[in-house]
PDB file of N, CA and C in Angstrom:
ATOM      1  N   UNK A   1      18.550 -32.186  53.673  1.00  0.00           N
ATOM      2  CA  UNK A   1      17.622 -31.094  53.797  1.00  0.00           C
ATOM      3  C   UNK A   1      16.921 -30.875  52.449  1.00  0.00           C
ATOM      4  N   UNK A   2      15.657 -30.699  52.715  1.00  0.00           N
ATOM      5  CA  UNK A   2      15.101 -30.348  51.264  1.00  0.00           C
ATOM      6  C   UNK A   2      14.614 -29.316  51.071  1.00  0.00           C
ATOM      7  N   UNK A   3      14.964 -28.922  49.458  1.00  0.00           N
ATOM      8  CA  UNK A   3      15.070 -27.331  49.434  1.00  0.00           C
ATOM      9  C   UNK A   3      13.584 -27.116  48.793  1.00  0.00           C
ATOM     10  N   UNK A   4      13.171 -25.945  49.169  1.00  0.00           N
ATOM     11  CA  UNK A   4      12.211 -24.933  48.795  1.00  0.00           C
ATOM     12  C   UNK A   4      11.718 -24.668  47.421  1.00  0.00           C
ATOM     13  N   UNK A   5      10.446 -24.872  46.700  1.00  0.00           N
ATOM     14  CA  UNK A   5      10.798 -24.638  45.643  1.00  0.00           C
ATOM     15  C   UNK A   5      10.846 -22.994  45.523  1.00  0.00           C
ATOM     16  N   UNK A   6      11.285 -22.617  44.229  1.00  0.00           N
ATOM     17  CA  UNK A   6      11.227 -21.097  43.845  1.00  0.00           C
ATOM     18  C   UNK A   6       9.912 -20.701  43.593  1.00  0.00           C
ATOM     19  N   UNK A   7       9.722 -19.301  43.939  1.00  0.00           N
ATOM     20  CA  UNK A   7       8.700 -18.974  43.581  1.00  0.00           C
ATOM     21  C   UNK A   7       8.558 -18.337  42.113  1.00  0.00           C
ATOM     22  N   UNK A   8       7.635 -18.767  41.277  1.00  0.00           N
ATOM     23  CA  UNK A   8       7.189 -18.469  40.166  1.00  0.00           C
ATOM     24  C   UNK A   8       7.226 -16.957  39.719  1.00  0.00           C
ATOM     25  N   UNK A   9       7.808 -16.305  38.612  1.00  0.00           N
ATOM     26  CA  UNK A   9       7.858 -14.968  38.666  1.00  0.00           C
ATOM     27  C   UNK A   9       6.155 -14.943  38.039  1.00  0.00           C
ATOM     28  N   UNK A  10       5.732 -13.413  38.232  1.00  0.00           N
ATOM     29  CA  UNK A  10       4.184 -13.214  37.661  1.00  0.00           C
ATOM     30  C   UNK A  10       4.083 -13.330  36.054  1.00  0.00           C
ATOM     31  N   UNK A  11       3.620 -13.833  35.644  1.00  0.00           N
ATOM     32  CA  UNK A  11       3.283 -13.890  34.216  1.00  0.00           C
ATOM     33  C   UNK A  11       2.021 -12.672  33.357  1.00  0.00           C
ATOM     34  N   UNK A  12       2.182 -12.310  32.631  1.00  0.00           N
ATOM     35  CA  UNK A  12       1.769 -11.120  32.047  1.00  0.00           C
ATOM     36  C   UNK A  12       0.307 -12.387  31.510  1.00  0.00           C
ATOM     37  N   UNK A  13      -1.302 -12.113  31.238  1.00  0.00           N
ATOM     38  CA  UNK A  13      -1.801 -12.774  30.699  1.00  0.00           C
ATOM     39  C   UNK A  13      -2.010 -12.217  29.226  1.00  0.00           C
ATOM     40  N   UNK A  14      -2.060 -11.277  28.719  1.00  0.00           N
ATOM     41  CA  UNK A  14      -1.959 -10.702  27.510  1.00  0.00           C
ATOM     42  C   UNK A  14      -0.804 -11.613  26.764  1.00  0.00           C
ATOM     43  N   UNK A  15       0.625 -11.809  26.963  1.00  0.00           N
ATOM     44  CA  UNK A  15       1.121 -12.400  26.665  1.00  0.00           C
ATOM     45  C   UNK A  15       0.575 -13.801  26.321  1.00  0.00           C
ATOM     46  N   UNK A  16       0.664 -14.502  27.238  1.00  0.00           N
ATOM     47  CA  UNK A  16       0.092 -15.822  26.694  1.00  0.00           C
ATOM     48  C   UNK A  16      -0.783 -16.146  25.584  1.00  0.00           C
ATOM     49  N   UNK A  17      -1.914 -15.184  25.797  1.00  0.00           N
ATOM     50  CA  UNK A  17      -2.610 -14.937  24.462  1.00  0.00           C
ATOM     51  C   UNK A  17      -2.120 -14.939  22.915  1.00  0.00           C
ATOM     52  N   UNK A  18      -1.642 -13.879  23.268  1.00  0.00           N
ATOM     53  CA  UNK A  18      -0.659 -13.243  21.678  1.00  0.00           C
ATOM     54  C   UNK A  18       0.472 -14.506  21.370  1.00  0.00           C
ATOM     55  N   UNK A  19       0.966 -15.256  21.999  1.00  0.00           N
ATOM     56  CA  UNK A  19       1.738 -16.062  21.688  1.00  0.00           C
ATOM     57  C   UNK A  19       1.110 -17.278  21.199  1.00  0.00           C
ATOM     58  N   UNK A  20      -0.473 -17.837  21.799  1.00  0.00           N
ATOM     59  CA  UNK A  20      -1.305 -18.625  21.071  1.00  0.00           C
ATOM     60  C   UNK A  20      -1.988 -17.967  19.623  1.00  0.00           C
ATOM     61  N   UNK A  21      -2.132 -16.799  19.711  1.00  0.00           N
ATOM     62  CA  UNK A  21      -2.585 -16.437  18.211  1.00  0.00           C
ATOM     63  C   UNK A  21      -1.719 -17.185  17.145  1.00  0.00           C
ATOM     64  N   UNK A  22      -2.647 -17.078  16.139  1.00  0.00           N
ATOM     65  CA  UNK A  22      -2.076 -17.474  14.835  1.00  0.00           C
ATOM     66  C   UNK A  22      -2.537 -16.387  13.559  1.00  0.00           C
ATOM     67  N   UNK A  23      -2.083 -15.848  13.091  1.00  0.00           N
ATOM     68  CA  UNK A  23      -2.408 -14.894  12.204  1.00  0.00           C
ATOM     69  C   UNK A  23      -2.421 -15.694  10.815  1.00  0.00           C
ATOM     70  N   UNK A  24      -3.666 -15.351  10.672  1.00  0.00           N
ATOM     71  CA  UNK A  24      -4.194 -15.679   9.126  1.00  0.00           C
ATOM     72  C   UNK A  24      -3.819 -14.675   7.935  1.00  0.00           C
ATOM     73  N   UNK A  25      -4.114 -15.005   7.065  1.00  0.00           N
ATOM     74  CA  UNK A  25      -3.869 -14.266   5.570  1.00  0.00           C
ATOM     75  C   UNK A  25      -4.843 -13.170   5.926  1.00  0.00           C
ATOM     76  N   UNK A  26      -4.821 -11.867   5.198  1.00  0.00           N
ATOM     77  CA  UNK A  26      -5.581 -10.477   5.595  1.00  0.00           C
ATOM     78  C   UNK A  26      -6.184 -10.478   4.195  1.00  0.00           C
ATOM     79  N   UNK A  27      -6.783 -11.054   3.502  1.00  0.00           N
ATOM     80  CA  UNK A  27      -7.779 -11.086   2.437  1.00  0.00           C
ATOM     81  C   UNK A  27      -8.864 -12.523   2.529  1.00  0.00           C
ATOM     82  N   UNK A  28      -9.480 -11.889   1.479  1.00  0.00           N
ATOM     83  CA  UNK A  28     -10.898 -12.597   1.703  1.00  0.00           C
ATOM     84  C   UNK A  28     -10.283 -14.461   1.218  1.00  0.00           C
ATOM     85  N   UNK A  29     -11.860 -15.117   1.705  1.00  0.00           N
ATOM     86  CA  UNK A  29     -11.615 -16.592   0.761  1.00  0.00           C
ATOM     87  C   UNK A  29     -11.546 -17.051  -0.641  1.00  0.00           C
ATOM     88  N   UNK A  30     -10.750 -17.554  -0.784  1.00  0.00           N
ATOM     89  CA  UNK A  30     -11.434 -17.894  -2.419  1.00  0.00           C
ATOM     90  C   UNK A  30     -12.511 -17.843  -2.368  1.00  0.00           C
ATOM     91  N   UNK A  31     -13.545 -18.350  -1.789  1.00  0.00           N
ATOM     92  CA  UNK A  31     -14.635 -18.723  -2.097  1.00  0.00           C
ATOM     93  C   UNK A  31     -15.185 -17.436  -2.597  1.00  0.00           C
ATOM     94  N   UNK A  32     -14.955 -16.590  -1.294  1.00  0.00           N
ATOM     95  CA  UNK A  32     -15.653 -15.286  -1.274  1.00  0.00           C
ATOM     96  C   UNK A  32     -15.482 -14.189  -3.077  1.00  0.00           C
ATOM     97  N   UNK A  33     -13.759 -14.615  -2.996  1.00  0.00           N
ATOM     98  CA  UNK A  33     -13.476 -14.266  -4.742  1.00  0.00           C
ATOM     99  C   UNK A  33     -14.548 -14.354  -5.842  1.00  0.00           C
ATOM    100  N   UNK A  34     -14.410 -16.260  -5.488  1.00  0.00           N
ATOM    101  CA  UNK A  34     -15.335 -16.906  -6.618  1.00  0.00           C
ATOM    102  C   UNK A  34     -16.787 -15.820  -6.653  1.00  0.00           C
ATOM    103  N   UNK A  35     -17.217 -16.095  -5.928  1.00  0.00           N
ATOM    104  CA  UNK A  35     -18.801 -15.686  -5.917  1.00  0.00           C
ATOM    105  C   UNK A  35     -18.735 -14.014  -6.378  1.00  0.00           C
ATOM    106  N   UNK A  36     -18.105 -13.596  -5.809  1.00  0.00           N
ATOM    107  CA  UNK A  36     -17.444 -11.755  -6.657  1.00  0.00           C
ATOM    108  C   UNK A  36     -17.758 -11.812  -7.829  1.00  0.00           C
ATOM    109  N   UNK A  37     -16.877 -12.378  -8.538  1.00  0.00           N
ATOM    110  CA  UNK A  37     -16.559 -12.860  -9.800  1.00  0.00           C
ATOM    111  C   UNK A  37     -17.660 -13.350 -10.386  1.00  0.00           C
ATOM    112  N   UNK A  38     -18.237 -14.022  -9.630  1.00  0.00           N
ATOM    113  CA  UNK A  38     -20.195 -14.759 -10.336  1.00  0.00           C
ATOM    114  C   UNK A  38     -20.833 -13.784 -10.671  1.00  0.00           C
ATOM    115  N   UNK A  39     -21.046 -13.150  -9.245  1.00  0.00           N
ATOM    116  CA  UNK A  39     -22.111 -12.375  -9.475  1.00  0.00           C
ATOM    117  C   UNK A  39     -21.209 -10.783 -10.387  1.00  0.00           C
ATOM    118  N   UNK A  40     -20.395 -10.318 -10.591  1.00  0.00           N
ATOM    119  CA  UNK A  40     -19.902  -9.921 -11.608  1.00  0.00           C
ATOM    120  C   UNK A  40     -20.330  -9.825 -12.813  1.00  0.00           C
ATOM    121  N   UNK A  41     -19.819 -11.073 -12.963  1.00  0.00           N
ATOM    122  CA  UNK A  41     -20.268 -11.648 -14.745  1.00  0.00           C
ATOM    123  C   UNK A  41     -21.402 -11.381 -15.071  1.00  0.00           C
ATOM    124  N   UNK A  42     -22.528 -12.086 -14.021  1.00  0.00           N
ATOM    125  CA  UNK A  42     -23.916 -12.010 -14.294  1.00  0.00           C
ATOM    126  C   UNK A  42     -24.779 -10.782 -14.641  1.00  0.00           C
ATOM    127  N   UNK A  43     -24.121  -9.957 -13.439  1.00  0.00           N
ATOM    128  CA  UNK A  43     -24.364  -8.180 -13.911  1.00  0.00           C
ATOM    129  C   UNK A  43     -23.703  -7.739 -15.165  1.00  0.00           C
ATOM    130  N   UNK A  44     -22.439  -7.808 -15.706  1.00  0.00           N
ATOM    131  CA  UNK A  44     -22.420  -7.373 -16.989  1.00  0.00           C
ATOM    132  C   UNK A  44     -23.290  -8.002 -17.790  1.00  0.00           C
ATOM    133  N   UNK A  45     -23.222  -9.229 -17.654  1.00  0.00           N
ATOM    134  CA  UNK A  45     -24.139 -10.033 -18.924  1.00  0.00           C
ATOM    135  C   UNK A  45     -25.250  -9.721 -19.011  1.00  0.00           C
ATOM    136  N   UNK A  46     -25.799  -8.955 -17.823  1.00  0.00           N
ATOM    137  CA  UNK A  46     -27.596  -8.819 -17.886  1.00  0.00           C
ATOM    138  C   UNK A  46     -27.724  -7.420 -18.390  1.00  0.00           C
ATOM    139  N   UNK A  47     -26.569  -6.641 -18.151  1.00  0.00           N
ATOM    140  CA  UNK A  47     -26.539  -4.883 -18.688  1.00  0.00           C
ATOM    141  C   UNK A  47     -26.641  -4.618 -20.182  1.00  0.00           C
ATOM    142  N   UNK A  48     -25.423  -5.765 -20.605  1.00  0.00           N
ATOM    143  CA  UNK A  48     -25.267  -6.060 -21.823  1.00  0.00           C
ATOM    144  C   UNK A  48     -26.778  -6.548 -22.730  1.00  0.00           C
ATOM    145  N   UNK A  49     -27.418  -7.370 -22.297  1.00  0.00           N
ATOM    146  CA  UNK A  49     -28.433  -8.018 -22.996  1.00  0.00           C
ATOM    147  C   UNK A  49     -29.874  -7.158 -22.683  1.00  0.00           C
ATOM    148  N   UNK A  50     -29.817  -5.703 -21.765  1.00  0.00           N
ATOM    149  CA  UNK A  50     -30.354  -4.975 -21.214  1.00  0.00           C
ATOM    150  C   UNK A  50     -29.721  -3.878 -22.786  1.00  0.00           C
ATOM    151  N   UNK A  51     -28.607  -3.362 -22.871  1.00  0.00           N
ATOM    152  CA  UNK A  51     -28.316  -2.706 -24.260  1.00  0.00           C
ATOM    153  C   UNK A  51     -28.836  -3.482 -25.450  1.00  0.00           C
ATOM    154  N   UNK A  52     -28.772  -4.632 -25.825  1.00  0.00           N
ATOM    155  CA  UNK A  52     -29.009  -4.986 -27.088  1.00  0.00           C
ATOM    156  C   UNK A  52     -30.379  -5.153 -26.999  1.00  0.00           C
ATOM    157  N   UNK A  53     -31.252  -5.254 -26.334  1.00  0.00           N
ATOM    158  CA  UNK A  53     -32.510  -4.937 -26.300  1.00  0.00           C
ATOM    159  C   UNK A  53     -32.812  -3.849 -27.375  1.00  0.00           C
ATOM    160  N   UNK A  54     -32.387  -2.875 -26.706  1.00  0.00           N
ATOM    161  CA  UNK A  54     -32.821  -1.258 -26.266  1.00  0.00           C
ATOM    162  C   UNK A  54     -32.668  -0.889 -28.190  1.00  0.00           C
TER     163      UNK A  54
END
């Protein structure tokens, strides 16, 4: 005699989701750093040479 298969319990789909996530780091890229940091510099340096003008 061949048996029946079982029936599948319901699966939540939210779940599945959250279990494929992958959680990344919660700050910016370096890259994004770098360029901070550029344009940074560039503004003091131009304030600065904006005082020794003056």
């Amino acid at each position: 005699m061949k048996r029946k298969p079982k029936p599948l319990a319901t699966r939540n789909p939210f779940v599945v989701l959250a279990i494929k996530r992958k959680a990344g780091p919660h700050r910016k890229p370096n890259k994004a750093l770098r360029r901070a940091e550029k344009v940074n510099t560039r503004d003091v340096a131009q304030r600065q040479s904006i005082v020794a003008s003056d």
